[in-house]
Structures are given as structure tokens and as C-alpha cells.
C-alpha atoms as a PDB file:
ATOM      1  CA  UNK A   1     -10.228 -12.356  11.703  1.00  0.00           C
ATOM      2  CA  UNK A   2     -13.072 -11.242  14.058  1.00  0.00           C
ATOM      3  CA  UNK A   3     -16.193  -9.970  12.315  1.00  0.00           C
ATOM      4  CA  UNK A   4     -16.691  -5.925  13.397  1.00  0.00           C
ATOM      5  CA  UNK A   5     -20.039  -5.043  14.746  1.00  0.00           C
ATOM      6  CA  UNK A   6     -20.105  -2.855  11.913  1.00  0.00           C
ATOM      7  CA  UNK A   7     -20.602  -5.485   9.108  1.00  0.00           C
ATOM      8  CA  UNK A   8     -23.584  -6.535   9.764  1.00  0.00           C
ATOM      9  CA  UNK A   9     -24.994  -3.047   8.880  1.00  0.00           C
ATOM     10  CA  UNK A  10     -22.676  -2.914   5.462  1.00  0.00           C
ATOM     11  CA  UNK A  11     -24.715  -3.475   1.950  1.00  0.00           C
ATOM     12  CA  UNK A  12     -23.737  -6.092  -0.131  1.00  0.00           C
ATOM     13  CA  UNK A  13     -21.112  -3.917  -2.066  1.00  0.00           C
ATOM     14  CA  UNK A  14     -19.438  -3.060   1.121  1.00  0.00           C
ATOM     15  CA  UNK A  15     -19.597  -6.906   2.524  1.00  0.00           C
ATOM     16  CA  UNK A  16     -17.817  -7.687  -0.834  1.00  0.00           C
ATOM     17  CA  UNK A  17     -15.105  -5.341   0.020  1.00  0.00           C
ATOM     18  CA  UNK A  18     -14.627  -6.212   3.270  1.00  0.00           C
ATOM     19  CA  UNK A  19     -14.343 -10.301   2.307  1.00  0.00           C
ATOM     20  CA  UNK A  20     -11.958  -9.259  -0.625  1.00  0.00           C
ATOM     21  CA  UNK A  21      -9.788  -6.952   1.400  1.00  0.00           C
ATOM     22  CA  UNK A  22      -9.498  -9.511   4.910  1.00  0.00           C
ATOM     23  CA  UNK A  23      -8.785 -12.313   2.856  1.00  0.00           C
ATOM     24  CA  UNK A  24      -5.870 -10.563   0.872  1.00  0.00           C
ATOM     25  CA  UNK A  25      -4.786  -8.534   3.731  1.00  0.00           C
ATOM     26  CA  UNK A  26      -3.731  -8.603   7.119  1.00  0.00           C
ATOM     27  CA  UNK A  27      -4.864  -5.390   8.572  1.00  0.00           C
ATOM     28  CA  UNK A  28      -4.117  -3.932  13.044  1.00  0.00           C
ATOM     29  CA  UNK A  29      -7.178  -1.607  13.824  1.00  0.00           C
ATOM     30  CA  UNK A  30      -6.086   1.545  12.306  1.00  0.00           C
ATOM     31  CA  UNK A  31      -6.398  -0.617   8.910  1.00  0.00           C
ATOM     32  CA  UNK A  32      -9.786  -1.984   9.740  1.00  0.00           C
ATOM     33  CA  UNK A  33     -11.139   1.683  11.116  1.00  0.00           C
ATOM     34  CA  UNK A  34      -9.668   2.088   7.025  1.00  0.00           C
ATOM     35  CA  UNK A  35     -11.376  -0.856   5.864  1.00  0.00           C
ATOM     36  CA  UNK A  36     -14.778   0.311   7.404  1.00  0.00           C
ATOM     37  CA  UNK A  37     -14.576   3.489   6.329  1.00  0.00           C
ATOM     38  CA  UNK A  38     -13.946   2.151   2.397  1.00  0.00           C
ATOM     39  CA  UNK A  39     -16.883  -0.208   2.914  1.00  0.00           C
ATOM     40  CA  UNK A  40     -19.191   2.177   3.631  1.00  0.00           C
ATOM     41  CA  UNK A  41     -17.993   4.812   1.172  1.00  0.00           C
ATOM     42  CA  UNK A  42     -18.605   1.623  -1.907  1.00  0.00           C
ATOM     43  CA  UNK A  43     -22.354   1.505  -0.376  1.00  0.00           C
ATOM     44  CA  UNK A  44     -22.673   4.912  -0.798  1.00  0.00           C
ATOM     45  CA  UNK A  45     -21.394   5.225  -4.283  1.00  0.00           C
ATOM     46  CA  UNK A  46     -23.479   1.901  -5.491  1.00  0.00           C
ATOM     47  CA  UNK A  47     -26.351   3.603  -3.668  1.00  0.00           C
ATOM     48  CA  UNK A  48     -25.781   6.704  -5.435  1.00  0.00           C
ATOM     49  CA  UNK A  49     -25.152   4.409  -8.907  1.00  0.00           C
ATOM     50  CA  UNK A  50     -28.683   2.761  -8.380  1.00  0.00           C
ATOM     51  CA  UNK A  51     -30.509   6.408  -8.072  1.00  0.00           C
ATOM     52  CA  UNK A  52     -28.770   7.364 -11.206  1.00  0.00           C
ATOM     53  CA  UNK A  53     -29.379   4.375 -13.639  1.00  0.00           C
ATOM     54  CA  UNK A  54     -33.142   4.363 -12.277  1.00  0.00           C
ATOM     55  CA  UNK A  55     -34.412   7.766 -11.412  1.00  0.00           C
ATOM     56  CA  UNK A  56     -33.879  11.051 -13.567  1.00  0.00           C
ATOM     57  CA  UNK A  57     -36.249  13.318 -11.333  1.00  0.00           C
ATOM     58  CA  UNK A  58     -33.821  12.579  -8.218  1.00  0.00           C
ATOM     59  CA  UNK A  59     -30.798  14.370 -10.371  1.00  0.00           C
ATOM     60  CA  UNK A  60     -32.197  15.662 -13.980  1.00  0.00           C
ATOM     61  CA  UNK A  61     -34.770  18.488 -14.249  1.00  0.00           C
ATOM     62  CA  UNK A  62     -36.083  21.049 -16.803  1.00  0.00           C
ATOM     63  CA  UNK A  63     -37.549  24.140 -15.875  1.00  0.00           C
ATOM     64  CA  UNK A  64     -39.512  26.617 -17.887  1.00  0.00           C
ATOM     65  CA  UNK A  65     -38.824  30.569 -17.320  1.00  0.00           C
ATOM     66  CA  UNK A  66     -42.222  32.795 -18.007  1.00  0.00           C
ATOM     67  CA  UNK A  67     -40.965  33.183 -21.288  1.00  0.00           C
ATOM     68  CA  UNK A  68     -41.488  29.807 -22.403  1.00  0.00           C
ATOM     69  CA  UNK A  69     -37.571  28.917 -22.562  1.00  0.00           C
ATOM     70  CA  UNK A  70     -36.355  25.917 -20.937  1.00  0.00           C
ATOM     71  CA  UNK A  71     -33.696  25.357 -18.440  1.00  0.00           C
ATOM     72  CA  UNK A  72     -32.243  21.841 -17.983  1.00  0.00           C
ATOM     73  CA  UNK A  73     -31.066  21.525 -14.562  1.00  0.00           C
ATOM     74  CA  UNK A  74     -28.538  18.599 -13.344  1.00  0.00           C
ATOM     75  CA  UNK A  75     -28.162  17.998  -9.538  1.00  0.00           C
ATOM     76  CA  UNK A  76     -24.951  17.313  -7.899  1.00  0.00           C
ATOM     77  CA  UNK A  77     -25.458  13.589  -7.988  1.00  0.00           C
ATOM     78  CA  UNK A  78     -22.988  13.212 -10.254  1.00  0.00           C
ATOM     79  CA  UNK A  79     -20.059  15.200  -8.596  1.00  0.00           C
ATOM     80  CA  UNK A  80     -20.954  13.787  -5.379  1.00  0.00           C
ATOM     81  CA  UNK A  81     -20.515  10.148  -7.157  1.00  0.00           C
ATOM     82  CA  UNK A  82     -17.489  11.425  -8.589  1.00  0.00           C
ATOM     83  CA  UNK A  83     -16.189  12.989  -5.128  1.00  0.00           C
ATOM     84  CA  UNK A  84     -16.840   9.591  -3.558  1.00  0.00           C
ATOM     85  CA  UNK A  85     -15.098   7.586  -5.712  1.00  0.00           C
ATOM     86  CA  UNK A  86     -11.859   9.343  -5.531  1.00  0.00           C
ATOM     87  CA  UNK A  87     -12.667   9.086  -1.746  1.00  0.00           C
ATOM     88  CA  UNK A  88     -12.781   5.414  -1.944  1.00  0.00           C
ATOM     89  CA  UNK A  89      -9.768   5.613  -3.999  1.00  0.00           C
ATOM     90  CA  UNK A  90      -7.963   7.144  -1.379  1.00  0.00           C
ATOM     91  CA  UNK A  91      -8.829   4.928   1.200  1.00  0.00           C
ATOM     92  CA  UNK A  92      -7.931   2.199  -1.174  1.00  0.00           C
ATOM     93  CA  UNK A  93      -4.327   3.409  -1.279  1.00  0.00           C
ATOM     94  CA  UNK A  94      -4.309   3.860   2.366  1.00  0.00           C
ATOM     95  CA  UNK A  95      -5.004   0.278   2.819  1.00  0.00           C
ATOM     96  CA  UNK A  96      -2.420  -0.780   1.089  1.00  0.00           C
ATOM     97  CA  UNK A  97       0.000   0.926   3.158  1.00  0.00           C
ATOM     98  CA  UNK A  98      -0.826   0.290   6.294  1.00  0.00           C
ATOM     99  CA  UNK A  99      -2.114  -3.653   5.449  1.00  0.00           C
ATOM    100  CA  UNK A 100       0.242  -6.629   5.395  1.00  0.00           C
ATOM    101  CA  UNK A 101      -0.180  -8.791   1.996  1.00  0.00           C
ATOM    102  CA  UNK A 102      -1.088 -12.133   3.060  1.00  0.00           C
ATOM    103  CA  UNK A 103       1.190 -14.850   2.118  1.00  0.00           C
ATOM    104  CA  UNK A 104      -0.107 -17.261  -1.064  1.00  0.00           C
ATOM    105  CA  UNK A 105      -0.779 -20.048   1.881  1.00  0.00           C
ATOM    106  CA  UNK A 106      -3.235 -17.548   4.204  1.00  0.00           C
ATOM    107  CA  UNK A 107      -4.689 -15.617   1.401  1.00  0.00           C
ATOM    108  CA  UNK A 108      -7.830 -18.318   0.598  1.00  0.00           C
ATOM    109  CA  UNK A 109     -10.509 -16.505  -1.434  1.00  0.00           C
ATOM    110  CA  UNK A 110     -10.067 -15.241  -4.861  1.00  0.00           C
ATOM    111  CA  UNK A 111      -7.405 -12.228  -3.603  1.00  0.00           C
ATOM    112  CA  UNK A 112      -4.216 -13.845  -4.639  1.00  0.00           C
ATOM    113  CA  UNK A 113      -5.414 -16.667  -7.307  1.00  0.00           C
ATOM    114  CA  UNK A 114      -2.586 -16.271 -10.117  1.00  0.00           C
ATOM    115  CA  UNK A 115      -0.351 -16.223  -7.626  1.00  0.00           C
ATOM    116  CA  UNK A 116      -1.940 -19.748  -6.203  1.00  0.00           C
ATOM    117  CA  UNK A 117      -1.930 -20.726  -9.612  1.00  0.00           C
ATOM    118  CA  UNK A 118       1.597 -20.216 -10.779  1.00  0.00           C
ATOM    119  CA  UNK A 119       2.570 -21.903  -6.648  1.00  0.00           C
ATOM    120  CA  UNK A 120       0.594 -24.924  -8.318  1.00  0.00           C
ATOM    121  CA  UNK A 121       2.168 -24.905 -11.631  1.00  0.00           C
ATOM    122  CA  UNK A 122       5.867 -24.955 -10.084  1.00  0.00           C
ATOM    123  CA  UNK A 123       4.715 -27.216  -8.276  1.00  0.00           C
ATOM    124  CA  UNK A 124       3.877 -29.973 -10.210  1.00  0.00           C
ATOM    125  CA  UNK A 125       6.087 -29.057 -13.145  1.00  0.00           C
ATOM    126  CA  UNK A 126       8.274 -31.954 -14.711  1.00  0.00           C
ATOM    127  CA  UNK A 127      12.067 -31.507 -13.478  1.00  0.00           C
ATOM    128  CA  UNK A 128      14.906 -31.965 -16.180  1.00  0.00           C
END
């Protein structure tokens, strides 16, 4: 499969997805508009998982009202995150649908190992 221009601007999350996804599936161009679209939707949410696990000011704040009470405060980080991975979800299941599974023989990659793995096993099993 051709790489997209797009790939080269993916994150590592969203390269993983893309090598996982073309070497399990065999996708026509409304599947890799899909597949794009996913990819860049998993950068977003591991971008949006790094800001979280590192930075409380960028989501988390307490304020103080002038009578001395406090006020904690908690951004929409975490429904966004939460938004996005249903989104990615989604797009998940759309893949699926419109994408071909790749026989065991084209798959390569880790996509379709057990099923490699029991090919192997029948195989080479002893005949009675």
C-alpha cells in the first residue's frame, strides 16, 4: 500500500495505527480518508493524555472567592478526552465495515498472529 502524504505529519500513536490497521486490512480511499481521520483523532487523545498525566494547571484550578472559600475548578480536558475517544471508537467501527480483512498469507505484522499461529500448528501437526 502507498504511503499518504499525510503520514509523515502523524505522531507516533497515529503511525502505530496506521501500520496496525494497513497490515490487517485492505482498505479503497473512503477507508483510508477513515483511517486518517482515526490516526489523527489517537494523536489527539495521547496528546491530550500527556497534558493530563503531566500538567494540573492546564485542566485543575482552585479559586478563592473574597470570602476566603475555595472553588476547585476542572477544565473540559477530560470530557474532551472522553468525547474523542468515543470518536475514535466510531471511526474504529467504521473501518471495519468498509475494510477487507486481509487473508492469514497478506496480513504480515502482528494483526492476525493467532491466526498465523494456529495456520502453523495445523500445519505441522502429526496425521493419524
Amino acid at each position: 500500500m502507498a504511503m499518504r502524504d499525510s503520514f509523515v505529519l502523524l505522531d507516533s500513536g497515529g503511525r502505530r495505527l496506521w501500520a496496525e490497521v494497513t497490515a490487517s486490512w485492505e482498505l479503497d480511499e473512503a477507508g483510508l480518508v477513515v483511517l486518517e481521520e482515526a490516526c489523527r483523532v489517537k494523536d489527539r487523545l495521547d496528546r491530550m493524555s500527556a497534558l493530563m498525566d503531566r500538567d494540573d494547571s492546564a485542566w485543575l484550578s482552585v479559586l478563592t472567592d473574597a470570602h476566603g472559600d475555595y472553588e476547585l475548578v476542572i477544565d473540559s480536558l477530560f470530557s474532551e478526552a472522553r468525547h474523542y475517544a468515543n470518536v475514535l471508537k466510531g471511526l474504529i467501527g467504521e473501518l471495519r465495515q468498509l475494510g477487507k480483512r486481509r487473508t492469514v498469507a497478506d496480513a504480515g505484522g502482528f494483526g492476525d498472529l493467532a491466526g498465523r499461529i494456529a495456520d502453523r500448528r495445523a500445519q505441522t501437526a502429526p496425521t493419524s
